[in-house]
Protein backbone atom coordinates (compact mmCIF):
# COMPACT_ATOMS: atom_id res chain seq x y z
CA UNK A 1 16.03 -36.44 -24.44
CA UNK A 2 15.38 -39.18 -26.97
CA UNK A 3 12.23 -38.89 -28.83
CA UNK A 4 10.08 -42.27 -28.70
CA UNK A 5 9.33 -44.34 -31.84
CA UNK A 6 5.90 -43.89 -33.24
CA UNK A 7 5.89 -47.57 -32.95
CA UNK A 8 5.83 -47.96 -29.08
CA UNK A 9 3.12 -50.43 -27.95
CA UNK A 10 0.00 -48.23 -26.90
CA UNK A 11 -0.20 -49.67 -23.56
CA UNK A 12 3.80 -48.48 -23.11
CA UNK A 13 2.75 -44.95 -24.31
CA UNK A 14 -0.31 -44.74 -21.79
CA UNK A 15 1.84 -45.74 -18.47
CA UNK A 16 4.39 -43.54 -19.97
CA UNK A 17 2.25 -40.62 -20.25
CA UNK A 18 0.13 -40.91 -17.17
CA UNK A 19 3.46 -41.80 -14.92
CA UNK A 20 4.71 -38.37 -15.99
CA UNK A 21 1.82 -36.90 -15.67
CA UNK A 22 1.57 -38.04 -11.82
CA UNK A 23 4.65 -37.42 -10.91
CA UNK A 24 3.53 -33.54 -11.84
CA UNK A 25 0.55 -33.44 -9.98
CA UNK A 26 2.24 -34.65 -7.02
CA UNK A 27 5.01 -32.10 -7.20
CA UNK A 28 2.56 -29.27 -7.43
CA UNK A 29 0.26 -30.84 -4.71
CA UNK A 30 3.24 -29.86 -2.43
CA UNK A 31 4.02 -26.70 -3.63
CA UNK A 32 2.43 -23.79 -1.02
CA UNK A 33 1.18 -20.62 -2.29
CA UNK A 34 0.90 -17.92 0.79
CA UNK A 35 -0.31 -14.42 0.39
CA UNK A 36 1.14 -12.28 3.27
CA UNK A 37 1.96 -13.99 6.88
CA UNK A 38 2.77 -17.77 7.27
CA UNK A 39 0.06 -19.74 8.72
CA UNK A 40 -0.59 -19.31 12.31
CA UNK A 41 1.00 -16.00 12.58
CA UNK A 42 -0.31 -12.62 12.48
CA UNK A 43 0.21 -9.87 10.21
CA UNK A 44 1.80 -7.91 13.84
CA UNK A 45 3.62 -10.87 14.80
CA UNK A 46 5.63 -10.96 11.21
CA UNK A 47 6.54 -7.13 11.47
CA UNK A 48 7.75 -7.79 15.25
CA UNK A 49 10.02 -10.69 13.94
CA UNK A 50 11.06 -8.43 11.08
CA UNK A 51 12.15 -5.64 13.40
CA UNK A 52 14.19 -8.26 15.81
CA UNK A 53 16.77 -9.20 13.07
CA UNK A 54 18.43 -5.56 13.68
CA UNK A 55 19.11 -6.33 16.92
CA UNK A 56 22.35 -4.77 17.81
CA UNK A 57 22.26 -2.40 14.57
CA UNK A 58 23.32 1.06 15.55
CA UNK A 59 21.65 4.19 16.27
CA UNK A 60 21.82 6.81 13.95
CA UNK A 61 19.55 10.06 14.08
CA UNK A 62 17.42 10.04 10.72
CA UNK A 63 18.23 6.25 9.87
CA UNK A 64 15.94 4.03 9.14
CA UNK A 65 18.08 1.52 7.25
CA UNK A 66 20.17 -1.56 8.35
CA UNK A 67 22.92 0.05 6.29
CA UNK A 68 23.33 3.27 8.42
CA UNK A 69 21.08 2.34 11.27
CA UNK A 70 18.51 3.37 13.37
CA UNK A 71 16.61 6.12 15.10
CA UNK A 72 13.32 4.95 17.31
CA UNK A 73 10.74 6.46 14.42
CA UNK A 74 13.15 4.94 11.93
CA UNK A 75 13.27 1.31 13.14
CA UNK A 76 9.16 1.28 13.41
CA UNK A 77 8.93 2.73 9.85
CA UNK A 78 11.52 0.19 8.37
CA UNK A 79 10.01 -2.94 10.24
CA UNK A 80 6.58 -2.18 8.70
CA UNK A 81 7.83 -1.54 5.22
CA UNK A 82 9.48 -4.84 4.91
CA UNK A 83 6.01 -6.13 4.61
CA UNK A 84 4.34 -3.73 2.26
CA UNK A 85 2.78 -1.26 4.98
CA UNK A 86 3.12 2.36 4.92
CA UNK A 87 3.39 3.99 7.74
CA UNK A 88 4.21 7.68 8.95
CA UNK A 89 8.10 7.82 9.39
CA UNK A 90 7.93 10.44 12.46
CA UNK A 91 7.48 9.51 15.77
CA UNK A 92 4.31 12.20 15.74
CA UNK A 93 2.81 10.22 12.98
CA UNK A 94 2.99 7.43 14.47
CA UNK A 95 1.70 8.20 17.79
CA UNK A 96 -1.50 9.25 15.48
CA UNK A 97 -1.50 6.04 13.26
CA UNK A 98 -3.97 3.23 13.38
CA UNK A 99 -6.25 2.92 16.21
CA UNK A 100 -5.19 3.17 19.73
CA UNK A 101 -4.44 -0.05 22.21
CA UNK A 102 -4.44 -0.04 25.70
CA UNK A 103 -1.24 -1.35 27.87
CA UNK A 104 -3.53 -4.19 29.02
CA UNK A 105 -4.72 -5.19 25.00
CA UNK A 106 -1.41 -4.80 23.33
CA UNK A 107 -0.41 -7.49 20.47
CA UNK A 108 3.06 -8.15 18.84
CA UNK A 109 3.32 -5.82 16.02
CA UNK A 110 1.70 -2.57 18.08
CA UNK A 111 3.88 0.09 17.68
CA UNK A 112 4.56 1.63 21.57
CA UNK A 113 4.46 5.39 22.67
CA UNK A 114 6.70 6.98 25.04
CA UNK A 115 6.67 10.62 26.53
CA UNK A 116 10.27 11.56 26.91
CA UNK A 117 11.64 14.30 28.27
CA UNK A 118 14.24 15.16 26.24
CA UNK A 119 14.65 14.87 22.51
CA UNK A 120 13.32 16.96 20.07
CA UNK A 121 9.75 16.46 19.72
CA UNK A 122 9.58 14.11 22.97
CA UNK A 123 8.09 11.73 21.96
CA UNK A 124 10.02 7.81 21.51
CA UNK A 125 8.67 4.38 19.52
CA UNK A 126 9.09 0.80 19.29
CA UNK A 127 7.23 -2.44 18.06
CA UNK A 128 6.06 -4.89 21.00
CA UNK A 129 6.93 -7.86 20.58
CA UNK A 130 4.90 -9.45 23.40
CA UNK A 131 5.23 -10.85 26.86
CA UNK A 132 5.79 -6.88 27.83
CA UNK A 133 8.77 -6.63 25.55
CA UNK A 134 9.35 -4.52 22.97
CA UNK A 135 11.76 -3.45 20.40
CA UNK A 136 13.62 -0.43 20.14
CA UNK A 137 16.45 1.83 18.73
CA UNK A 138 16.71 4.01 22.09
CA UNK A 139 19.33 6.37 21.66
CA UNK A 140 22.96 7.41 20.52
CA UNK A 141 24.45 5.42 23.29
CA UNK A 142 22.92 2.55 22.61
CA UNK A 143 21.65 0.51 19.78
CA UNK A 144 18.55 -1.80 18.73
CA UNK A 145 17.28 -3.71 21.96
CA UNK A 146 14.50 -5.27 23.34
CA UNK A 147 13.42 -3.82 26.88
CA UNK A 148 10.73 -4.26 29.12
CA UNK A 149 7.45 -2.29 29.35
CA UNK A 150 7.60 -3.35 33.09
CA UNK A 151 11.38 -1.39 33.68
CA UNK A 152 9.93 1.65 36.09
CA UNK A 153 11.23 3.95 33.46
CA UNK A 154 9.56 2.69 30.49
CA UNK A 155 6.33 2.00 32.59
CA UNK A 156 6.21 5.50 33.97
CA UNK A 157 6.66 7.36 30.22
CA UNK A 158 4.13 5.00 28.19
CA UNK A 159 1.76 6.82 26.41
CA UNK A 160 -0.21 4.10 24.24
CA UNK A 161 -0.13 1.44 21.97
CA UNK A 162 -0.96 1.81 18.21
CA UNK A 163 -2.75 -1.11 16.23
CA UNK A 164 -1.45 -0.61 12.61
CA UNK A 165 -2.50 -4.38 11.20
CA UNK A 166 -4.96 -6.84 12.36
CA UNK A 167 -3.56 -9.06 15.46
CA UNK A 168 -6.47 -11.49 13.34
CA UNK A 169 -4.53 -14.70 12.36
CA UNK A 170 -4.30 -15.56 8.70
């Protein structure tokens, strides 16, 4: 860049100077700053989407990675952790984390119960992701899918929903 003259006419200089320094403002006036969710979702909603892009991902028994997959517990604990929130990474801890939700009151980003009858401890997870869907990494035959909490099966071996973030909008 050349450097100006100290001779440039002072009205030259001004324009000069204040031109530039507009052009700043207005490129930081449309600059956003955003501190967690984007606006007009919720906290839930963003851990929902999360967990949605492994669709299709593979289960695996102990994974809770995209790289070597998914168990149920795994899926839950990885969705949540993409945002910054701990969570327990059993499916017993997180039948006992956050506050419970009804059927009726659940919000994207509640993590789902199931009483199964087989499996070690029994007990299955997944994220709903609203309109009675929710997602899931349901078995070694299968791999990360949405289902419906209104499927007889799923309906008959819900347990409860668990609120880990505010459903509050940002």
């Amino acid at each position: 860049m050349r450097r100006m003259k100290r001779n440039c006419p002072p009205p030259f200089r001004f324009t000069l100077i204040f031109g530039l320094t507009l052009v700043l403002l207005a490129g930081c006036s449309q600059r956003r700053v955003t501190t967690g969710s984007p606006t007009g979702t919720s906290p839930g909603s963003n851990v929902a989407q999360t967990a949605t892009t492994q669709i299709g991902k593979p289960y695996r028994a102990g994974g809770s990675s995209p790289q070597r997959g998914f168990d149920c517990s795994g899926l839950v604990y990885w969705a949540y952790g993409q945002h910054g929130i701990k969570i327990p990474r059993t499916t017993t801890g997180q039948a006992r984390a956050g506050t419970s939700v009804s059927r009726s009151g659940l919000m994207p980003g509640d993590i789902v119960v199931f009483r199964e009858s087989s499996g070690r401890n029994q007990l299955h997870t997944g994220i709903y992701t609203g309109n009675n869907n929710f997602i899931h990494s349901p078995n070694s035959r299968s791999s990360v899918r949405i289902d419906s909490l209104n499927a007889s099966h799923w309906r008959r071996v819900f347990v409860s929903g668990r609120r880990i973030v505010s459903s509050r909008k940002r």
